[in-house]
PDB file of N, CA and C in Angstrom:
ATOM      1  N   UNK A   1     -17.234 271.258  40.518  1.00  0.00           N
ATOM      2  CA  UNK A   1     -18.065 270.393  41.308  1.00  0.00           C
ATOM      3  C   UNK A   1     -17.271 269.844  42.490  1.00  0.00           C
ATOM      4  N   UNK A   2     -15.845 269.750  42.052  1.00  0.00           N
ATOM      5  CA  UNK A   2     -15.891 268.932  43.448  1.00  0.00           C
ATOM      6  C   UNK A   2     -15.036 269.758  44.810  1.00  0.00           C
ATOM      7  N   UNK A   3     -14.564 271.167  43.939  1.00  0.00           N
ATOM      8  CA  UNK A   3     -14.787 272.299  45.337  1.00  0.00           C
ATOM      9  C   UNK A   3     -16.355 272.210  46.281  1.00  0.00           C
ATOM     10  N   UNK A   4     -17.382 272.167  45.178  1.00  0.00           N
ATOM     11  CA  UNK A   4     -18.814 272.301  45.923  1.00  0.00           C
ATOM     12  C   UNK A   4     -19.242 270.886  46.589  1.00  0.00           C
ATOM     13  N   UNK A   5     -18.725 270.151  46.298  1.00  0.00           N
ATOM     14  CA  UNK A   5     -18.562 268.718  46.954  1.00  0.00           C
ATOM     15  C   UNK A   5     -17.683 268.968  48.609  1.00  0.00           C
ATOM     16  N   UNK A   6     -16.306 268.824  48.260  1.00  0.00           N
ATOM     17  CA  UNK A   6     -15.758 269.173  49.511  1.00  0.00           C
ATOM     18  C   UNK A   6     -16.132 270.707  50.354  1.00  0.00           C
ATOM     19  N   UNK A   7     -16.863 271.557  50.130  1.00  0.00           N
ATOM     20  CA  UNK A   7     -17.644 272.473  51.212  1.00  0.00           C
ATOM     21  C   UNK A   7     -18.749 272.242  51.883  1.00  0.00           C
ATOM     22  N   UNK A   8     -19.578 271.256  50.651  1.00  0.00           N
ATOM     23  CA  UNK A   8     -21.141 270.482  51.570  1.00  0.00           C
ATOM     24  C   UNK A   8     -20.485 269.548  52.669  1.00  0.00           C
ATOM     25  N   UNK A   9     -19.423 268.669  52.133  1.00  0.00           N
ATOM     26  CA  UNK A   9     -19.138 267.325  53.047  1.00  0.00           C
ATOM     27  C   UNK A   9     -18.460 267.983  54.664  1.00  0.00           C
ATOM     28  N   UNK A  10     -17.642 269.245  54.222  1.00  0.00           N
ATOM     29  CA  UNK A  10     -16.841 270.247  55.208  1.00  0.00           C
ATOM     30  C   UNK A  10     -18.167 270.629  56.046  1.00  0.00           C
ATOM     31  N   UNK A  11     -18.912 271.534  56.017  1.00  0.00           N
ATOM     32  CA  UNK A  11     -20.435 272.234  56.477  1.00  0.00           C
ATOM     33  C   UNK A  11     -21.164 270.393  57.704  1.00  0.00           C
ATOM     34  N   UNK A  12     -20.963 269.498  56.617  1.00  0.00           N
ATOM     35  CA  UNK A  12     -21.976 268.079  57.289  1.00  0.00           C
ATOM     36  C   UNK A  12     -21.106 267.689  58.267  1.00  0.00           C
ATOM     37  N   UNK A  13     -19.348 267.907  57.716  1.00  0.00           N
ATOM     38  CA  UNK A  13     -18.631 267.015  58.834  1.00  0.00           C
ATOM     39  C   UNK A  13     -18.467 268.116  60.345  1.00  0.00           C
ATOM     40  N   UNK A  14     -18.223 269.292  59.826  1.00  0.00           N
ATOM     41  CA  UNK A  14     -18.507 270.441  61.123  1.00  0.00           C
ATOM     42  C   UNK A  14     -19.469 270.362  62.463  1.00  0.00           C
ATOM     43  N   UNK A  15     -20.940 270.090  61.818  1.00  0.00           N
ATOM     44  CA  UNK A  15     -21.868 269.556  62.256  1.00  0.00           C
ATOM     45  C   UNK A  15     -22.211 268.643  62.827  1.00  0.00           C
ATOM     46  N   UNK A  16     -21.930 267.665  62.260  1.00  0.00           N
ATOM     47  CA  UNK A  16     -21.768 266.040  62.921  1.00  0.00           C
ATOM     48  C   UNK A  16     -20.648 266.180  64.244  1.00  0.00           C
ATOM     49  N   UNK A  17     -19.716 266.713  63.726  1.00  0.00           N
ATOM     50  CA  UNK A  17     -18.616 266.831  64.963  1.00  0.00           C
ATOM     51  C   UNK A  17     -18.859 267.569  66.274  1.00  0.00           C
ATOM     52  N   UNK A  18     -19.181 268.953  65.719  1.00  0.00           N
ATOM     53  CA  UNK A  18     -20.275 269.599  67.198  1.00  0.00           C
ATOM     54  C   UNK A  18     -21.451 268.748  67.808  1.00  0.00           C
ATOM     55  N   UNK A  19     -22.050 268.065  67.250  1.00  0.00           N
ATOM     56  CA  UNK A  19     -23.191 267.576  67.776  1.00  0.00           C
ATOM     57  C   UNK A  19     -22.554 265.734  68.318  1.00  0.00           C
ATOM     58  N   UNK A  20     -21.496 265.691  68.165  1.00  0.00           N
ATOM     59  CA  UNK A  20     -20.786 264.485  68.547  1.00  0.00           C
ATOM     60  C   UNK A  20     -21.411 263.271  67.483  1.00  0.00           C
ATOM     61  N   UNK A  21     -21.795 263.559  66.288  1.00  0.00           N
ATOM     62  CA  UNK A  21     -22.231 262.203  65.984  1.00  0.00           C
ATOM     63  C   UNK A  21     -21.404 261.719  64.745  1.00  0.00           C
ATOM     64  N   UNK A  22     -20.270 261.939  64.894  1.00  0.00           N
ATOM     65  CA  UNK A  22     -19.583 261.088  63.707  1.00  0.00           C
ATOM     66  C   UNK A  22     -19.260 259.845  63.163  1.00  0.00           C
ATOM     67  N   UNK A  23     -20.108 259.136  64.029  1.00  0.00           N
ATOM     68  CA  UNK A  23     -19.938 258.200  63.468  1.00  0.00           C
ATOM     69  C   UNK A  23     -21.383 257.553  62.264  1.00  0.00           C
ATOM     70  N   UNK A  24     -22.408 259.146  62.204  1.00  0.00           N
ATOM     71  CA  UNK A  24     -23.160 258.960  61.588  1.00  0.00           C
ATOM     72  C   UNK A  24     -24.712 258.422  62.035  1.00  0.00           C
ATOM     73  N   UNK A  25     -25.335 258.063  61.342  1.00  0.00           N
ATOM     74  CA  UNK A  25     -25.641 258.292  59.889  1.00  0.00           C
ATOM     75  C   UNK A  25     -25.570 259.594  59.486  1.00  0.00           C
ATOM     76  N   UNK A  26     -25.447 259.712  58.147  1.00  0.00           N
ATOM     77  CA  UNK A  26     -25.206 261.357  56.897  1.00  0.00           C
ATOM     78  C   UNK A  26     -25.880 260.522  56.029  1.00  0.00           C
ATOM     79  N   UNK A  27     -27.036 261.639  55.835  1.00  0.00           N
ATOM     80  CA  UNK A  27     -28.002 261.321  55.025  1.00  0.00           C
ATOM     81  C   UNK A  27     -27.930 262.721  53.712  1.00  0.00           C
ATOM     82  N   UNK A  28     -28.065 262.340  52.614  1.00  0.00           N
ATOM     83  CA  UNK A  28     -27.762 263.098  51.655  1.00  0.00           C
ATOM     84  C   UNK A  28     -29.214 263.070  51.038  1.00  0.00           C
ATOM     85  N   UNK A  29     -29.954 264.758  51.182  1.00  0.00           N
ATOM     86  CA  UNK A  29     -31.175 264.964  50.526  1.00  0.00           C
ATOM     87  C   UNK A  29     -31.352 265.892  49.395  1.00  0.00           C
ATOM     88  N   UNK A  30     -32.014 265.813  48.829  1.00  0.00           N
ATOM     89  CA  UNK A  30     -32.394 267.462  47.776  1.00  0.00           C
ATOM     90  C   UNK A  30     -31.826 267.132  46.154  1.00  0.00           C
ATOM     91  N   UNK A  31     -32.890 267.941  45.607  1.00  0.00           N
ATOM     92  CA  UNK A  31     -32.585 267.623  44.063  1.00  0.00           C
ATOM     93  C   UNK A  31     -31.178 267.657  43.566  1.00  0.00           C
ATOM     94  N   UNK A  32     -30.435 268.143  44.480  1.00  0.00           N
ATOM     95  CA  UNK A  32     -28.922 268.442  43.359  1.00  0.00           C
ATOM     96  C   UNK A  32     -28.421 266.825  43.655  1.00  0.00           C
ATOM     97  N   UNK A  33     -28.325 266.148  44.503  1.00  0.00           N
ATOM     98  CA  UNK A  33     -28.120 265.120  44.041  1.00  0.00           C
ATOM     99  C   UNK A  33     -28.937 263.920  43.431  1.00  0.00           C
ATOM    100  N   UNK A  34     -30.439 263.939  43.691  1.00  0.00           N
ATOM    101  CA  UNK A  34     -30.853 263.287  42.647  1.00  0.00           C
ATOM    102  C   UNK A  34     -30.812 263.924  41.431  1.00  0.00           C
ATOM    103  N   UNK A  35     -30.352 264.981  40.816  1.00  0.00           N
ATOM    104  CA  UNK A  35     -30.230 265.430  39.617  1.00  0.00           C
ATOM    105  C   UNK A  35     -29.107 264.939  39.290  1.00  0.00           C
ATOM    106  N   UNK A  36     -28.503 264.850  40.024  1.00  0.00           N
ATOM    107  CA  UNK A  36     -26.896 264.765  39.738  1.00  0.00           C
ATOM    108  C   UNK A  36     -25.392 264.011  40.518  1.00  0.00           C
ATOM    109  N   UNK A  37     -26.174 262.786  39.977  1.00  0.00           N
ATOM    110  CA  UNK A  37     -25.079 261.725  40.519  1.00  0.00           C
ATOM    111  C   UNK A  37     -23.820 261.784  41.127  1.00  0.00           C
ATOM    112  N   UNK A  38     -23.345 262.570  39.913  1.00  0.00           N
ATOM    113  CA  UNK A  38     -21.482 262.521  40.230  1.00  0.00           C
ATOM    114  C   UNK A  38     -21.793 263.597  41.857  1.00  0.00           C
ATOM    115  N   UNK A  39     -22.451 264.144  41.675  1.00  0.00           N
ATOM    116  CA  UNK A  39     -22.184 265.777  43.033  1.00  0.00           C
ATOM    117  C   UNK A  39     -22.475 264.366  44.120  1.00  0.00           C
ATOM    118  N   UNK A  40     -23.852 263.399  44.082  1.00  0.00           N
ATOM    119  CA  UNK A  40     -23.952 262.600  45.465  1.00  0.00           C
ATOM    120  C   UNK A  40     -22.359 262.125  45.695  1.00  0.00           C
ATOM    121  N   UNK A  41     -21.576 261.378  44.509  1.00  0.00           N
ATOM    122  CA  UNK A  41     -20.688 260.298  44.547  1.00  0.00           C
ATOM    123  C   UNK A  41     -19.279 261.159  45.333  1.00  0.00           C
ATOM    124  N   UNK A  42     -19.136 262.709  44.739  1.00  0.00           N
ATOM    125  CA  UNK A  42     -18.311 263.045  45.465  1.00  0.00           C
ATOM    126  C   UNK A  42     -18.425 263.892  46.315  1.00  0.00           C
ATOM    127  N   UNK A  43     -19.310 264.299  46.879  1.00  0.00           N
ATOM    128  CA  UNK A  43     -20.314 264.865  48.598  1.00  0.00           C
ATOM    129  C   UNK A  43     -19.959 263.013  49.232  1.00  0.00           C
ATOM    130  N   UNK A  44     -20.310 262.343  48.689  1.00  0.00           N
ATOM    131  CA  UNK A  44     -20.266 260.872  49.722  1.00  0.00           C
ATOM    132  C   UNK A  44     -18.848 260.428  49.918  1.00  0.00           C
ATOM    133  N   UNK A  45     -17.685 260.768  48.970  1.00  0.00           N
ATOM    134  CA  UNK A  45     -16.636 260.086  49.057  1.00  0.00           C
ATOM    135  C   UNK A  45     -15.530 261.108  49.947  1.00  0.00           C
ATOM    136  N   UNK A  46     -16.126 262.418  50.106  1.00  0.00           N
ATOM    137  CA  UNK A  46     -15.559 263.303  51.130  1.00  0.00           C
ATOM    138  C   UNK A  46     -15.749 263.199  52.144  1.00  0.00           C
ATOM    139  N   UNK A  47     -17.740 263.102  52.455  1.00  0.00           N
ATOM    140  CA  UNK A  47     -17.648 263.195  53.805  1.00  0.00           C
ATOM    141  C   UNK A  47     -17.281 261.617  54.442  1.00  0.00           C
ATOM    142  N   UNK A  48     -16.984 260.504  53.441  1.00  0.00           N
ATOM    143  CA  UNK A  48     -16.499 259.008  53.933  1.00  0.00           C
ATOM    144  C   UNK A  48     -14.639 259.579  54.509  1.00  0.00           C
ATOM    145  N   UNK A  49     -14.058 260.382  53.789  1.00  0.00           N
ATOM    146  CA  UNK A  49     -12.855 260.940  53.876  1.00  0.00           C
ATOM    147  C   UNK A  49     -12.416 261.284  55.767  1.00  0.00           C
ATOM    148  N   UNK A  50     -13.585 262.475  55.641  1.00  0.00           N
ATOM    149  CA  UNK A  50     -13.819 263.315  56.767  1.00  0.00           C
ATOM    150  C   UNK A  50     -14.006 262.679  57.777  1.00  0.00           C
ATOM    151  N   UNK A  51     -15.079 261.817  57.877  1.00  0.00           N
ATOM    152  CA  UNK A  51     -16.004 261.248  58.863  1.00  0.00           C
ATOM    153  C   UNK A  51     -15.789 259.303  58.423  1.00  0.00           C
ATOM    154  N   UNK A  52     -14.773 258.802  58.865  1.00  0.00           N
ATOM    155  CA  UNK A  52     -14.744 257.420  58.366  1.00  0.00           C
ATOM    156  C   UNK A  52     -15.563 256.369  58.885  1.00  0.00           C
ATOM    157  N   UNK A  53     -15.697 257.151  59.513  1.00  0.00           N
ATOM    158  CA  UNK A  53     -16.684 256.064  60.768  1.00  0.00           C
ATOM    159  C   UNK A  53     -18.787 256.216  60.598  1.00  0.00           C
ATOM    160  N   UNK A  54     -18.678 257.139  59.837  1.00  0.00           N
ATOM    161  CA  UNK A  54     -19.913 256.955  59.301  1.00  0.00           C
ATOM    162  C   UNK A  54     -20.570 256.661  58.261  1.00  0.00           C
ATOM    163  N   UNK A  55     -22.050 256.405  58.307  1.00  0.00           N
ATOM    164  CA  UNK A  55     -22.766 255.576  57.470  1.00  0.00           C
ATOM    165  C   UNK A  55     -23.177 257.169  55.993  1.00  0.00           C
ATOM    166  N   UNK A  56     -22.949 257.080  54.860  1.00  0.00           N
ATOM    167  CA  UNK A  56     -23.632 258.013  54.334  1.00  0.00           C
ATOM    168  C   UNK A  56     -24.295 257.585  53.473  1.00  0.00           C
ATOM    169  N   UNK A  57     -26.138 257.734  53.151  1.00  0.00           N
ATOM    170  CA  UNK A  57     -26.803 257.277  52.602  1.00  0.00           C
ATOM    171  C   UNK A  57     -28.058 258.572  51.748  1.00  0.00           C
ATOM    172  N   UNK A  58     -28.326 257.696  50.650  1.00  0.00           N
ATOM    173  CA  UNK A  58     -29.241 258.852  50.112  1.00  0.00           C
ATOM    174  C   UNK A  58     -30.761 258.656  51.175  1.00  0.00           C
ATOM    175  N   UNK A  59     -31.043 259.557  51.583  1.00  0.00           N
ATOM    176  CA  UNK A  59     -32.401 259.722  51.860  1.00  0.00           C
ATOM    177  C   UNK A  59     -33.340 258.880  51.300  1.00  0.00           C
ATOM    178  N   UNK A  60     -34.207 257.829  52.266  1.00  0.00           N
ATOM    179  CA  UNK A  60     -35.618 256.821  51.191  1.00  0.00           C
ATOM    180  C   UNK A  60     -36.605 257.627  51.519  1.00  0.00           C
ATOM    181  N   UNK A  61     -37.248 258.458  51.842  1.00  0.00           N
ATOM    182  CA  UNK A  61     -38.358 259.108  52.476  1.00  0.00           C
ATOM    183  C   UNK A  61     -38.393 260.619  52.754  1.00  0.00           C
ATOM    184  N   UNK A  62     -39.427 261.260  51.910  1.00  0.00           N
ATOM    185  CA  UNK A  62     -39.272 262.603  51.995  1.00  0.00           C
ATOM    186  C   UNK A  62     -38.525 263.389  53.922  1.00  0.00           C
ATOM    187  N   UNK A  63     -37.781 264.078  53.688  1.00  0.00           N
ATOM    188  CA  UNK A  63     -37.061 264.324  55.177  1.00  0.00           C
ATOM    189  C   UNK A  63     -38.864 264.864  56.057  1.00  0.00           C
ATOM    190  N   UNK A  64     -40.107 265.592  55.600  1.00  0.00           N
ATOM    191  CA  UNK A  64     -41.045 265.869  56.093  1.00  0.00           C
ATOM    192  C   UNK A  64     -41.343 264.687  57.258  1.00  0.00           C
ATOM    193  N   UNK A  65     -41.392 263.669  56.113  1.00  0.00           N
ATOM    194  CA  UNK A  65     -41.945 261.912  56.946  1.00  0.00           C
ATOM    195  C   UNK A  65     -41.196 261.917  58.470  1.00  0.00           C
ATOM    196  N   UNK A  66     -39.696 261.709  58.145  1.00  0.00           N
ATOM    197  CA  UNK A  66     -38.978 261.536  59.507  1.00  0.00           C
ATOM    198  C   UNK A  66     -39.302 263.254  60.403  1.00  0.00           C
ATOM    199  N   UNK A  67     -39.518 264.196  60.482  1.00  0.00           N
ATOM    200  CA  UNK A  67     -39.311 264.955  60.923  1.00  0.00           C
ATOM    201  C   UNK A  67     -40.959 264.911  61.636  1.00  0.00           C
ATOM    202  N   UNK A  68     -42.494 264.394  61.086  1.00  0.00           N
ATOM    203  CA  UNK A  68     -43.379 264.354  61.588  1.00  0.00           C
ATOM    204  C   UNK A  68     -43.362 263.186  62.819  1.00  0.00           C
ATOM    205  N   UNK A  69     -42.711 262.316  62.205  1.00  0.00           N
ATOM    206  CA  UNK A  69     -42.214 261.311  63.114  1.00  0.00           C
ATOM    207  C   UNK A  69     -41.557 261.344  64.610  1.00  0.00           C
ATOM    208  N   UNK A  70     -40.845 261.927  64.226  1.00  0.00           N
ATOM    209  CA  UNK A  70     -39.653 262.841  65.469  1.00  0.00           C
ATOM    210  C   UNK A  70     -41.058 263.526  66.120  1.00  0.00           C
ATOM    211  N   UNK A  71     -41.708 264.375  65.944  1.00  0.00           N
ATOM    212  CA  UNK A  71     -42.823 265.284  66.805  1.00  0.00           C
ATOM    213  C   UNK A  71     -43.591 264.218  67.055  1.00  0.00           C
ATOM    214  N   UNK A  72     -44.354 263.251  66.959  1.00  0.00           N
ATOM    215  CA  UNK A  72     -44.757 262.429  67.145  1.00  0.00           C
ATOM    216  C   UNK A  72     -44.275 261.780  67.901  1.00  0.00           C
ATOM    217  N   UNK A  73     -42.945 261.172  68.022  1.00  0.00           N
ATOM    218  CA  UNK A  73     -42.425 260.384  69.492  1.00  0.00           C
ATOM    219  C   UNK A  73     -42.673 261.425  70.335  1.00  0.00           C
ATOM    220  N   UNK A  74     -41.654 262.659  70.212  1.00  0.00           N
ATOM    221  CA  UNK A  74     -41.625 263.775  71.467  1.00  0.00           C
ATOM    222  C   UNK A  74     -42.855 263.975  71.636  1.00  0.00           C
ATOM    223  N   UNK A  75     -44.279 264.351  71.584  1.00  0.00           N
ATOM    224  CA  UNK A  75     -45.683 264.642  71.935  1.00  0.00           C
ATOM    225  C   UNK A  75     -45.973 263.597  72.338  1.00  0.00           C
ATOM    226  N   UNK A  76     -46.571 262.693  71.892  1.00  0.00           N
ATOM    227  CA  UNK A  76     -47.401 260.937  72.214  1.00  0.00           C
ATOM    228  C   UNK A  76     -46.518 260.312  72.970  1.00  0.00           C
ATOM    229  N   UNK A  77     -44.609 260.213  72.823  1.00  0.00           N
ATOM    230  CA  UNK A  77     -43.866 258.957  73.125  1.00  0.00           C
ATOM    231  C   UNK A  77     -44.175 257.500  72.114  1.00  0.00           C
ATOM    232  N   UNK A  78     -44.693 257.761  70.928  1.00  0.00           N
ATOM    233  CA  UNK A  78     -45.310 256.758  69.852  1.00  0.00           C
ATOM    234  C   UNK A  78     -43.991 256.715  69.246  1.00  0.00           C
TER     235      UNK A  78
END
């Protein structure tokens, strides 16, 4: 687990870094960590490692919600 821990947090911090946003938010979604605690605790304590300056939080809202949202500002400006 916590090879597969440090490759998710590696893959998020890659990402965040190309896209300049390290200082976050990292939002952690999908059944493997609500199935499975310890994988959130050490996916969160890597990418806190990696990325110190960001916020990492479990997801409150299916990712669909924010993503209809997002099309919704860009179309309307709402």
């Amino acid at each position: 687990m916590r090879r597969g821990a440090h490759a998710l947090a590696r893959a998020g911090s890659v990402v965040a870094s190309e896209l300049r946003l390290e200082g976050g938010p990292v939002y952690l979604a999908g059944g493997s960590f609500e199935s499975l605690p310890s994988l959130e605790r050490a996916v969160r304590s890597e990418l806190l490692a990696m990325l110190p300056r960001a916020a990492v939080e479990a997801v409150s809202e299916e990712p669909a919600m924010g993503a209809a949202r997002l099309a919704m500002r860009l179309a309307w400006g709402v």
